[in-house]
Protein backbone atom coordinates (compact mmCIF):
# COMPACT_ATOMS: atom_id res chain seq x y z
CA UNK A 1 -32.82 -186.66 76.27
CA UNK A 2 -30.14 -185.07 78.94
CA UNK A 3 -30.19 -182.01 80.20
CA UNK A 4 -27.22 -179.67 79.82
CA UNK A 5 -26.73 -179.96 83.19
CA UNK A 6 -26.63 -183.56 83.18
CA UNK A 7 -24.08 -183.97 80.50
CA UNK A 8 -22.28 -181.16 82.12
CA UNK A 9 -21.70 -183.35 85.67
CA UNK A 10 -20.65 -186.10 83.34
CA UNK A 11 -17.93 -183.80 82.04
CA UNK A 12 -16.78 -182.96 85.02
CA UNK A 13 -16.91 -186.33 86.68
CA UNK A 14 -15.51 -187.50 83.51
CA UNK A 15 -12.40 -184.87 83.68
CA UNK A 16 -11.70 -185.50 87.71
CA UNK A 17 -11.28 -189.47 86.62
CA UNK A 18 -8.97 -188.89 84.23
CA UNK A 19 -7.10 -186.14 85.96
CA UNK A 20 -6.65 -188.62 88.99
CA UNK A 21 -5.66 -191.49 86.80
CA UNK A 22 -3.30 -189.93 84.97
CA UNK A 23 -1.85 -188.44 87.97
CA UNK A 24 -1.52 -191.19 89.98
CA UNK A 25 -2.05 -194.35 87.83
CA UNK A 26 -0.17 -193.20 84.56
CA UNK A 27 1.16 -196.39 83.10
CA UNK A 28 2.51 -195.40 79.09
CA UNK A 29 1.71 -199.02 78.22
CA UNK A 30 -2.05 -198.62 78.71
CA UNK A 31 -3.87 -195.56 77.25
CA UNK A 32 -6.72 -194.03 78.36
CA UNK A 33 -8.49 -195.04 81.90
CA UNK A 34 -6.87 -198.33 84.21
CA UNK A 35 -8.98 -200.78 84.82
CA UNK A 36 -10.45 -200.02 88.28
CA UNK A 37 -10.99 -195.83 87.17
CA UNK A 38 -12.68 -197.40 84.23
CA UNK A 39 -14.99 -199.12 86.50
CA UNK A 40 -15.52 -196.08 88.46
CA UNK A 41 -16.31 -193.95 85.68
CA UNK A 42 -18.70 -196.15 84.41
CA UNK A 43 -20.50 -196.63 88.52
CA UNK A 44 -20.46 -192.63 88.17
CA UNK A 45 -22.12 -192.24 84.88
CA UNK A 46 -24.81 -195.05 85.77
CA UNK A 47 -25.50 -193.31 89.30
CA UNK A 48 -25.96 -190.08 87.23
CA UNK A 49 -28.29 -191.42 84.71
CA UNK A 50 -30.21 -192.76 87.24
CA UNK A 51 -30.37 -189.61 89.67
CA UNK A 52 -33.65 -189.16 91.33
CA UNK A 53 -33.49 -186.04 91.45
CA UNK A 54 -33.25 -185.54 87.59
CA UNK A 55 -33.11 -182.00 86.46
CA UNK A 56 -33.03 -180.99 89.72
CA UNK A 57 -29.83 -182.80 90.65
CA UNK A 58 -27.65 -181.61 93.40
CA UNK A 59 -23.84 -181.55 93.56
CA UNK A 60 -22.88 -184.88 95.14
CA UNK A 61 -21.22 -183.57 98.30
CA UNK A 62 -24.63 -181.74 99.03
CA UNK A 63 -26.54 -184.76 97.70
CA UNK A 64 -28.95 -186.36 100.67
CA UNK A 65 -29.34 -189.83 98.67
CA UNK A 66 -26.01 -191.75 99.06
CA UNK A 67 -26.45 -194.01 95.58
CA UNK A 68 -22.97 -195.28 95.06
CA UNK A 69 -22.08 -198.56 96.16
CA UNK A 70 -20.40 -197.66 99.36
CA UNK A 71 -16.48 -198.78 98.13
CA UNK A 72 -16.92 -196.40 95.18
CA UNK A 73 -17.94 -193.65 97.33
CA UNK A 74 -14.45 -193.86 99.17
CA UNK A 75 -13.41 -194.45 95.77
CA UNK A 76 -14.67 -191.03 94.35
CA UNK A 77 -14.10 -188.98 97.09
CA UNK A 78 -10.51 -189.75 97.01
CA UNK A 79 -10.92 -188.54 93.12
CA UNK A 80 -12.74 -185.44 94.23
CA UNK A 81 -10.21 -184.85 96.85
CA UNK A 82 -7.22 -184.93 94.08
CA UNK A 83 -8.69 -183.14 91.23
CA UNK A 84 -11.20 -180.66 92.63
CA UNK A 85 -8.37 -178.39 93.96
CA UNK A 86 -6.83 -178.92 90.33
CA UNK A 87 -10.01 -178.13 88.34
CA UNK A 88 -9.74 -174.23 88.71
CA UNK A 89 -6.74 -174.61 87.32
CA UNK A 90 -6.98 -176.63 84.46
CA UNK A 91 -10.66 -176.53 83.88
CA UNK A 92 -11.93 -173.02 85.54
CA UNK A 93 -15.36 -172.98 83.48
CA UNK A 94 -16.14 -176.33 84.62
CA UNK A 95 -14.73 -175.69 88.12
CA UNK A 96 -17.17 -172.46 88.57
CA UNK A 97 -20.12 -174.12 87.09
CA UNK A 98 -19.70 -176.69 89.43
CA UNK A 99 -19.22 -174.18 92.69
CA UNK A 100 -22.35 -172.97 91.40
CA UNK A 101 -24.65 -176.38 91.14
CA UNK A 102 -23.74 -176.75 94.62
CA UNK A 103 -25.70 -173.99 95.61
CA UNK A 104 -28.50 -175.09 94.33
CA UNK A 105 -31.76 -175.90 96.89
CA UNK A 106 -31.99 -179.71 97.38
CA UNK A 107 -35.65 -181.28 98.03
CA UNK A 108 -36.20 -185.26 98.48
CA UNK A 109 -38.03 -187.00 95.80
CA UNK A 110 -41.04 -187.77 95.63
CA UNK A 111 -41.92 -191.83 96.19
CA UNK A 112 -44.66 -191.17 93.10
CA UNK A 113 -42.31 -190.85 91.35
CA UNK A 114 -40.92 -194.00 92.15
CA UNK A 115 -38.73 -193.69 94.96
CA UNK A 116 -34.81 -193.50 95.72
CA UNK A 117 -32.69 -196.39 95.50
CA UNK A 118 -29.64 -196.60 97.19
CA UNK A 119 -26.63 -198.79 95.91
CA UNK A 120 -28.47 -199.87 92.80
């Protein structure tokens, strides 16, 4: 079962794609996501189900693990570049929520508990 504050950095995630799609990929022809922000929503949503850091999971920027494949990293940081200026405006409960995970205190995982992956 997720954790509200898992499904919560989906939404967000979720929200910047589509903000930064629509914004810069809008084609009236296709709805929803194009094809390569569909892929990237779909890397972010894996990477975040398989956070080692679980409940405990940082903000990304403030993340030590770097678990995206490195061309979706420059991928989503170009996303987070465009929509996290926008997200007080359009999403300001979201926005603040997320201002506040990234305060939170960030400790490595344990290997018990089986380790951290990177790029898997």
């Amino acid at each position: 079962m997720e954790s509200r504050r898992i499904r919560r950095e989906k939404k967000t995630v979720s929200i910047m794609i589509e903000m930064y799609c629509r914004d810069q990929h809008d084609d009236p022809a296709t709805p929803g996501l194009c094809d390569g922000c569909r892929e990237l929503h779909e890397h972010a949503m894996l990477r975040i189900d398989k956070c080692p850091f679980c409940l405990a999971k940082p903000t990304c920027v403030n993340c030590p693990v770097h678990c995206y494949k490195k061309d979706m990293r420059a991928r989503i940081r170009e996303v987070m570049a465009y929509a996290g200026p926008r997200m007080m405006r359009r999403h300001p409960i979201l926005a603040m929520m997320h201002v506040v995970d990234g305060f939170r205190k960030v400790e490595a995982p344990s290997r018990a508990r089986g380790g951290v992956r990177r790029g898997s």
